[in-house]
Protein backbone atom coordinates (compact mmCIF):
# COMPACT_ATOMS: atom_id res chain seq x y z
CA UNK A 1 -2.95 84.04 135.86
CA UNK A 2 0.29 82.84 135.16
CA UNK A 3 -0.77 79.02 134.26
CA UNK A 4 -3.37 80.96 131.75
CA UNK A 5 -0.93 82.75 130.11
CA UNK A 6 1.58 80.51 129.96
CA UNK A 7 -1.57 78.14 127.95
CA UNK A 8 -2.18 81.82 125.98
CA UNK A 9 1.80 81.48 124.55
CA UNK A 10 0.81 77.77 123.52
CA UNK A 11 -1.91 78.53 121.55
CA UNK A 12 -0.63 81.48 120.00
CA UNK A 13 3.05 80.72 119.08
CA UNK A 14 2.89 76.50 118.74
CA UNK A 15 -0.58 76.95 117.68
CA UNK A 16 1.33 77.38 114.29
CA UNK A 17 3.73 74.96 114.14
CA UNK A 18 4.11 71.22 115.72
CA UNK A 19 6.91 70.49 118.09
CA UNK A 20 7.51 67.95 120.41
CA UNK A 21 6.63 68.68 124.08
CA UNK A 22 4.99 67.80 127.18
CA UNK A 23 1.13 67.52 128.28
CA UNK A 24 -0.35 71.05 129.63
CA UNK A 25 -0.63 69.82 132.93
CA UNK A 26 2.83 69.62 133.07
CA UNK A 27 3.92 73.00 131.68
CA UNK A 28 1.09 74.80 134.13
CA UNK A 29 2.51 72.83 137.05
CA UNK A 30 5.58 74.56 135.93
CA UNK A 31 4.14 77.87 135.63
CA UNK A 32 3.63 78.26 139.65
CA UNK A 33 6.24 80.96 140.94
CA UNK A 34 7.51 84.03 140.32
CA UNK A 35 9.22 83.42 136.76
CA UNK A 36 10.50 86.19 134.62
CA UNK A 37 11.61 85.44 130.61
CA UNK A 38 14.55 87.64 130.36
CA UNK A 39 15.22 87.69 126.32
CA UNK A 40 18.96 87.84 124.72
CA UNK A 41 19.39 89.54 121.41
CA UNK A 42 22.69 91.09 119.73
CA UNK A 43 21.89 92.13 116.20
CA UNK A 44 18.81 93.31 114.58
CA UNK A 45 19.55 93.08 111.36
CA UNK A 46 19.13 91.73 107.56
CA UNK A 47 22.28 90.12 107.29
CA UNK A 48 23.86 86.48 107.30
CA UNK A 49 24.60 86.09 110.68
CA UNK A 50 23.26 83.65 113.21
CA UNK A 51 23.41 86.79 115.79
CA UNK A 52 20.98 88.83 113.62
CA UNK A 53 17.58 88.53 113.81
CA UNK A 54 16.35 89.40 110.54
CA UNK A 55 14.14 93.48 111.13
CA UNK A 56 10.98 91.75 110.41
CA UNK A 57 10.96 88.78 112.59
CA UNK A 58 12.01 90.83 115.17
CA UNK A 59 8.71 93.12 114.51
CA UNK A 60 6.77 89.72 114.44
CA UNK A 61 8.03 88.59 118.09
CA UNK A 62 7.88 92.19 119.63
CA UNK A 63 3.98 92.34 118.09
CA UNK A 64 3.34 89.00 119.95
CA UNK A 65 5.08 89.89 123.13
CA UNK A 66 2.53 93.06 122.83
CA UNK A 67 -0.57 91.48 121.86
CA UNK A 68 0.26 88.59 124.56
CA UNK A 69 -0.05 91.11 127.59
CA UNK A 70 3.68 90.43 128.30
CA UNK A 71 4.46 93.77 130.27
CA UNK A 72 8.64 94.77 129.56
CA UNK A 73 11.19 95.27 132.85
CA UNK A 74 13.90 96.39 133.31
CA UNK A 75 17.16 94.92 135.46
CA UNK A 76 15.87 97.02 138.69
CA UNK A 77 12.68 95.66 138.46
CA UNK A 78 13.69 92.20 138.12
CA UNK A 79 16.04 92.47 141.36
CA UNK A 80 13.44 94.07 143.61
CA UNK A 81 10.96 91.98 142.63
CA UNK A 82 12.47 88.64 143.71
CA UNK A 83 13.86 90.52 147.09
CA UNK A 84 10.10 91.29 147.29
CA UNK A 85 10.17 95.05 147.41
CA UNK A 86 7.87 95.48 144.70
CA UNK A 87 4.97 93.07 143.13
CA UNK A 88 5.99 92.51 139.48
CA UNK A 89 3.24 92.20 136.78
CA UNK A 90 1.87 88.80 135.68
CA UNK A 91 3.49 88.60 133.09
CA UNK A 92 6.49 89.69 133.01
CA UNK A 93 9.63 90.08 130.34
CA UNK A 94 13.54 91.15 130.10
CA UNK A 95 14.14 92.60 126.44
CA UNK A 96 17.77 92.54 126.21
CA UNK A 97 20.36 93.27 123.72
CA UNK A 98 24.48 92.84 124.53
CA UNK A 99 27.55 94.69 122.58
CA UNK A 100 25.68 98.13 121.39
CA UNK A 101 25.17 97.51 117.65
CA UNK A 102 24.17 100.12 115.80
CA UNK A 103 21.34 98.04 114.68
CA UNK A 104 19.65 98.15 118.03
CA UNK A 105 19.36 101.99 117.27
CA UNK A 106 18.25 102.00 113.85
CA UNK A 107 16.29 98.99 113.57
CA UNK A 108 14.95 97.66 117.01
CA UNK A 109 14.69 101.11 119.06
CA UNK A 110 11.85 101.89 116.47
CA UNK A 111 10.05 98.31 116.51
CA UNK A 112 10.06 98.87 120.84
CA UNK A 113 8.50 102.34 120.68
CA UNK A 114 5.90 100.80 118.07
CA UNK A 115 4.87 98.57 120.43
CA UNK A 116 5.28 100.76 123.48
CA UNK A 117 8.16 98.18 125.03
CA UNK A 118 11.19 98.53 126.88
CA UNK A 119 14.57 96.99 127.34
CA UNK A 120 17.91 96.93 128.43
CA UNK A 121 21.37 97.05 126.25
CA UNK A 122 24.64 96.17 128.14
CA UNK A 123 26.67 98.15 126.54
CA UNK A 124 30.42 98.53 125.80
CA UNK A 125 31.69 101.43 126.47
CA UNK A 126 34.87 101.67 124.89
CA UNK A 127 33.50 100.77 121.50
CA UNK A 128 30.81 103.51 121.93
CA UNK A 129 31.28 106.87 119.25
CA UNK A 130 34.90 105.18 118.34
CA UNK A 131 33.41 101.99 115.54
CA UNK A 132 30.87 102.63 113.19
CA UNK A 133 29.01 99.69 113.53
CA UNK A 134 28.63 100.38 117.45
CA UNK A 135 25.88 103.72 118.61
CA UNK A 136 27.02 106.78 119.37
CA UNK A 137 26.60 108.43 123.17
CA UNK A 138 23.93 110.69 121.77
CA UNK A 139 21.68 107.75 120.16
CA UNK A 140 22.22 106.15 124.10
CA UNK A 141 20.97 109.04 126.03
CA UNK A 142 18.30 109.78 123.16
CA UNK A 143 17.52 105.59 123.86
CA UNK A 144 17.52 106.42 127.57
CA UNK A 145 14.73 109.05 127.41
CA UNK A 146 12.68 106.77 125.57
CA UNK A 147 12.73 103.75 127.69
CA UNK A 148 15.50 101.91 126.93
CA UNK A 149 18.06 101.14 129.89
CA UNK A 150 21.41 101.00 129.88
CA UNK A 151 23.68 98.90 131.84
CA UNK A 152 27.49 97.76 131.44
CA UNK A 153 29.13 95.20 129.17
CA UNK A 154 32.73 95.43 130.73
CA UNK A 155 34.91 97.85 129.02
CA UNK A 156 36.20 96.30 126.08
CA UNK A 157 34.06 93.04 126.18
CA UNK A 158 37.43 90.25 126.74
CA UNK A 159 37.44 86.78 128.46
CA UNK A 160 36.95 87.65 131.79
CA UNK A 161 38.21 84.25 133.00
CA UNK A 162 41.23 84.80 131.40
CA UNK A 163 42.24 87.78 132.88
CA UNK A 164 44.23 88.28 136.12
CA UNK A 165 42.12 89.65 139.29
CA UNK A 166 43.59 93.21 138.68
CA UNK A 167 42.42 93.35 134.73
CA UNK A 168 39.05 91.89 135.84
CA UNK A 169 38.51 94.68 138.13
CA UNK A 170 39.56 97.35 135.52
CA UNK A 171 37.08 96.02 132.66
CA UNK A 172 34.09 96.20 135.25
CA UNK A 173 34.90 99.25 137.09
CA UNK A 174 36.30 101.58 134.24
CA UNK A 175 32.97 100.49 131.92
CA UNK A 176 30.49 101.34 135.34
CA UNK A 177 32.66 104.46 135.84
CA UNK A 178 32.62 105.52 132.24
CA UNK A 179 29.06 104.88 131.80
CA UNK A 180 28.32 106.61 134.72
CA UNK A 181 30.02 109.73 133.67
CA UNK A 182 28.66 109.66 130.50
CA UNK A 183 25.11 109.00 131.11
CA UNK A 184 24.39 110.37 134.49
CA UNK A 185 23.13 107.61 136.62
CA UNK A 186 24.41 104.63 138.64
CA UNK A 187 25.30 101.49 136.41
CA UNK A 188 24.58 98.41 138.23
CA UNK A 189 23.45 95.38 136.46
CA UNK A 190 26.63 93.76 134.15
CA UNK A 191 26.35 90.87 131.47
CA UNK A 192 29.33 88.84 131.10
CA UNK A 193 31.07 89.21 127.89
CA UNK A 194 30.43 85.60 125.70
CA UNK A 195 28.61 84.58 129.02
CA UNK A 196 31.29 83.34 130.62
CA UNK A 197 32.19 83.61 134.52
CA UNK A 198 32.83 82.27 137.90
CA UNK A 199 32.29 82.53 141.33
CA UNK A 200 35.16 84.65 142.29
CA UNK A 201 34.38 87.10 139.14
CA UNK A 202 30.61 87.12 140.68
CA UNK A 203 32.28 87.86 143.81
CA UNK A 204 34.44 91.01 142.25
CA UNK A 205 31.45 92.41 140.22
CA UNK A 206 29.82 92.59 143.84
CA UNK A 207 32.69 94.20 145.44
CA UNK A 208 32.67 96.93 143.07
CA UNK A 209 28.86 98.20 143.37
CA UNK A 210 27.27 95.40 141.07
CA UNK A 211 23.85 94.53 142.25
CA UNK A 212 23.83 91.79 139.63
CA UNK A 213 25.20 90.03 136.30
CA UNK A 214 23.34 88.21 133.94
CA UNK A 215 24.80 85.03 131.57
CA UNK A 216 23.85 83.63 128.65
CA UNK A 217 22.68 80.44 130.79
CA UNK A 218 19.48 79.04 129.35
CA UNK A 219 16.51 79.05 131.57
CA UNK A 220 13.92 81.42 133.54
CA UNK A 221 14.90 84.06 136.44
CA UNK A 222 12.80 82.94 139.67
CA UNK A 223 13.91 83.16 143.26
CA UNK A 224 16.29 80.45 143.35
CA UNK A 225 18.62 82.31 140.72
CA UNK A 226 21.72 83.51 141.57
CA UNK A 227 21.70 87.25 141.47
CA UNK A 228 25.13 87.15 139.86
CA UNK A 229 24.46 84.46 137.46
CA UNK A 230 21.01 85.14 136.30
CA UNK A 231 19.49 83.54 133.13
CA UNK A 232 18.43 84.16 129.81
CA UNK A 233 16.77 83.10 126.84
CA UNK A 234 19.18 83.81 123.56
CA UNK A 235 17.06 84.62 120.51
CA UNK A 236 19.27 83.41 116.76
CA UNK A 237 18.64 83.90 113.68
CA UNK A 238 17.70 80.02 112.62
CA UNK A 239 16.51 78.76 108.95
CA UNK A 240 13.34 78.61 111.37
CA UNK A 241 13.40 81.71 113.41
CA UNK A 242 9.96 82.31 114.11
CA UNK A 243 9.31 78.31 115.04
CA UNK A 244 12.25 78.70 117.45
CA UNK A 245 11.08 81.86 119.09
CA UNK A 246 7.61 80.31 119.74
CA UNK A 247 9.31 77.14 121.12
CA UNK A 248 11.83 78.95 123.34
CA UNK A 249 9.35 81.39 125.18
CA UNK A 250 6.64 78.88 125.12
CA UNK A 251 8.75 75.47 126.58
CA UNK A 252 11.56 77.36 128.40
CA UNK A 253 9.73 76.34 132.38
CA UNK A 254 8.97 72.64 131.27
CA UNK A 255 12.72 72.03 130.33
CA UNK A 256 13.73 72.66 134.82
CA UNK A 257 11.93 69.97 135.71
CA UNK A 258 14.03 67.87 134.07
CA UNK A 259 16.69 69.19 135.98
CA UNK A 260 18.48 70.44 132.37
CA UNK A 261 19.52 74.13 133.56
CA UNK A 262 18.95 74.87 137.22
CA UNK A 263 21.16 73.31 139.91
């Protein structure tokens, strides 16, 4: 199932444009395992910005995640399906948006109930109903009710390996603590502001009730990912956005066996 699907994203997505890439035996060898696309967005949004992915190409990419089969998941999911507690669909994605832009309210919240998908935004928590260009509580919990997971984004979204051990711990615990009291449920998945960490930050997310962290590493979650240092896809807004999107969900397994992300 997962070879044919993988051949399904081919066809579809490259179908319309020619790139550079390896023989289809290759890419299904690939597609053995338990691999999950976890997608990064920021913005949705018509604006100048390479973090913005322009309203309507995000409708295109959401519409061929949909007509695809691609089934949405959210952190929990992800994490007991590699510990093997639960089976996870064939084909499964990660929809996930970092910072709390408004935009993900007004623009992409309506695009994922079109299409009946989910997702996750790691939000922070000490931007949220203080800057107007960052959503409100309300819109969260009205997000939350409608699919859309929320998870933490450190408090105030610094350099985490900058910091000193005892500001680390502050900007992870006081944004799970916050959120927590805010929203009414445990917070336990993080993303690490700009995507950078270490071991010993993985190791004091994990002391403090984190069941894992994702990065802005670029490859596919399967079972040899670290739990604190799992990977994603980013998204950008290119001169070429569309072509990229194809190219990144459709190619993302054949670039590990070169050995170019993983280990």
């Amino acid at each position: 199932m997962k070879k044919i699907f993988l051949i399904v994203l081919i066809v579809l997505g490259l179908g319309f444009y020619h790139s550079q890439a390896q023989n289809l035996d290759e890419i299904s060898e690939i597609a053995d395992g338990s691999k999950i696309l976890v997608l990064n967005y920021h913005q949705i949004a018509d604006s100048h910005n390479s973090l913005a992915v322009p309203v309507n190409d995000f409708d295109t990419q959401m519409k061929f995640l949909s007509e695809s089969g691609c089934v949405t998941i959210t952190p929990e999911e992800l994490y007991a399906g590699l510990n093997g507690e639960i089976e996870l669909p064939p084909k499964p994605v990660l929809i996930t948006f970092d910072d709390g832009y408004i935009d993900n309210y007004t623009n992409a919240f309506p695009i994922l109930k079109k299409y009946n998908l989910r997702a996750t935004i790691f939000i922070i928590p000490a931007f949220t109903s203080v800057y107007p260009n960052y959503m409100t509580w309300e819109q969260l919990k009205e997000m939350e009710a409608n699919g859309i997971t929320i998870e933490s984004h450190t408090l105030t979204h610094p350099k985490l390996e900058e910091l000193p051990d005892d500001e680390i711990r502050n900007e992870l615990l006081n944004s799970k603590n916050m959120l927590e009291e805010q929203l009414g449920h445990p917070i336990e998945f993080l993303a690490y502001p700009t995507g950078t960490y270490n071991l010993h930050i993985a190791g004091i997310a994990q002391d403090l009730g984190y069941k894992g962290a994702f990065t802005i590493k670029y490859g596919v979650v399967d079972k040899g990912s670290n739990f604190f240092a799992l990977e994603r896809v980013p998204i950008f807004h290119t001169a070429t956005t569309m072509k990229d999107f194809y190219e990144r969900i459709a190619w993302r397994q054949s670039f590990e066996e070169f050995g170019w992300t993983k280990r």
